[in-house]
Protein backbone atom coordinates (compact mmCIF):
# COMPACT_ATOMS: atom_id res chain seq x y z
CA UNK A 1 -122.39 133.42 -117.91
CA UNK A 2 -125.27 131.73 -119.44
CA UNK A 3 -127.98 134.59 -117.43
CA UNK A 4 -125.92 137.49 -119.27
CA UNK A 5 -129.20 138.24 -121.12
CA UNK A 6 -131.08 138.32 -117.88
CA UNK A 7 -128.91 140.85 -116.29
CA UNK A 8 -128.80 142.85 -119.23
CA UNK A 9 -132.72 142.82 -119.11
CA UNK A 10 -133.02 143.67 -115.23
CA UNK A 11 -130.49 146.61 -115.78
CA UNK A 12 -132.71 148.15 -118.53
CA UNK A 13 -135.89 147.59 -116.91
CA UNK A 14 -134.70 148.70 -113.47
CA UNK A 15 -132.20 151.51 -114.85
CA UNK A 16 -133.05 152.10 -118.15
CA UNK A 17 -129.92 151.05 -119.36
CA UNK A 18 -129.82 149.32 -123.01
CA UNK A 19 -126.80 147.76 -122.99
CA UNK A 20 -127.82 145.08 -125.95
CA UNK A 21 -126.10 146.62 -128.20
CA UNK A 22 -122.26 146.39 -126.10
CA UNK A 23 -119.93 143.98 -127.21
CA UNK A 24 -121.44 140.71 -125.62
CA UNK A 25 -118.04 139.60 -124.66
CA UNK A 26 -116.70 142.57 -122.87
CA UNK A 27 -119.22 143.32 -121.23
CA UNK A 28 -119.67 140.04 -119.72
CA UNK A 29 -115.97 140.40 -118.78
CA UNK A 30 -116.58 143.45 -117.14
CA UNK A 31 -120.01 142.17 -115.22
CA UNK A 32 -117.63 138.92 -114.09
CA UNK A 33 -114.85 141.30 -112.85
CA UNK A 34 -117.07 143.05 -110.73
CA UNK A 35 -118.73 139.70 -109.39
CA UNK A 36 -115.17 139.04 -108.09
CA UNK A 37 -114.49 142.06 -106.61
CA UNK A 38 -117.64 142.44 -104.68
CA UNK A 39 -117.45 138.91 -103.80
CA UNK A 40 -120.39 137.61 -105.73
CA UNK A 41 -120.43 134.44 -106.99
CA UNK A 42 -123.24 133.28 -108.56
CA UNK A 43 -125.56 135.72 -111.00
CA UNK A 44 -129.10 135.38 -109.04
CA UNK A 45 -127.37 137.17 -106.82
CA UNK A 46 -125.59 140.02 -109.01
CA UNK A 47 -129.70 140.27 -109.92
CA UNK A 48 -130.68 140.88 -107.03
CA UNK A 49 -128.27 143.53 -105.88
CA UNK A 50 -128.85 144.97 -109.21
CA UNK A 51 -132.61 145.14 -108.60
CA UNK A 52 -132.29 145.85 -104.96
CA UNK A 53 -129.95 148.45 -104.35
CA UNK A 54 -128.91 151.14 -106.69
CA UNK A 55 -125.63 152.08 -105.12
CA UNK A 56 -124.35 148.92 -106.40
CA UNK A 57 -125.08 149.64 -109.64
CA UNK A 58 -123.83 152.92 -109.52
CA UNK A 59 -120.07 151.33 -108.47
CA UNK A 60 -120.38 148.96 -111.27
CA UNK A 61 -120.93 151.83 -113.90
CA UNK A 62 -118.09 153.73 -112.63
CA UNK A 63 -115.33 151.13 -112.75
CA UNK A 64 -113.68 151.21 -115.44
CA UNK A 65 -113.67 148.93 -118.55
């Protein structure tokens, strides 16, 4: 996921979530996962439900690691 830094950027500016200092590779695990599940496949568009709706991001924080 070379835009991992991106999405870590829109979460803290949108959410005011710092998540820079997670364990890079985990937590691109767990952003991939969650691509899968809610059938996302490329990582504009995991930005822009990210930036655009905050339910989503609300289901990604509560599944689990």
């Amino acid at each position: 996921m070379a835009d991992y830094p991106d999405v870590i950027r829109v979460i803290r500016l949108r959410y005011g979530y710092d998540f820079t200092g997670y364990a890079q590779a985990s937590l691109k695990r767990r952003l991939m996962r969650f691509m899968g599940h809610a059938g996302i496949e490329a990582v504009f568009d995991l930005k822009h439900q990210l930036i655009n709706d905050e339910a989503f991001f609300t289901a990604w924080c509560n599944t689990s690691p």
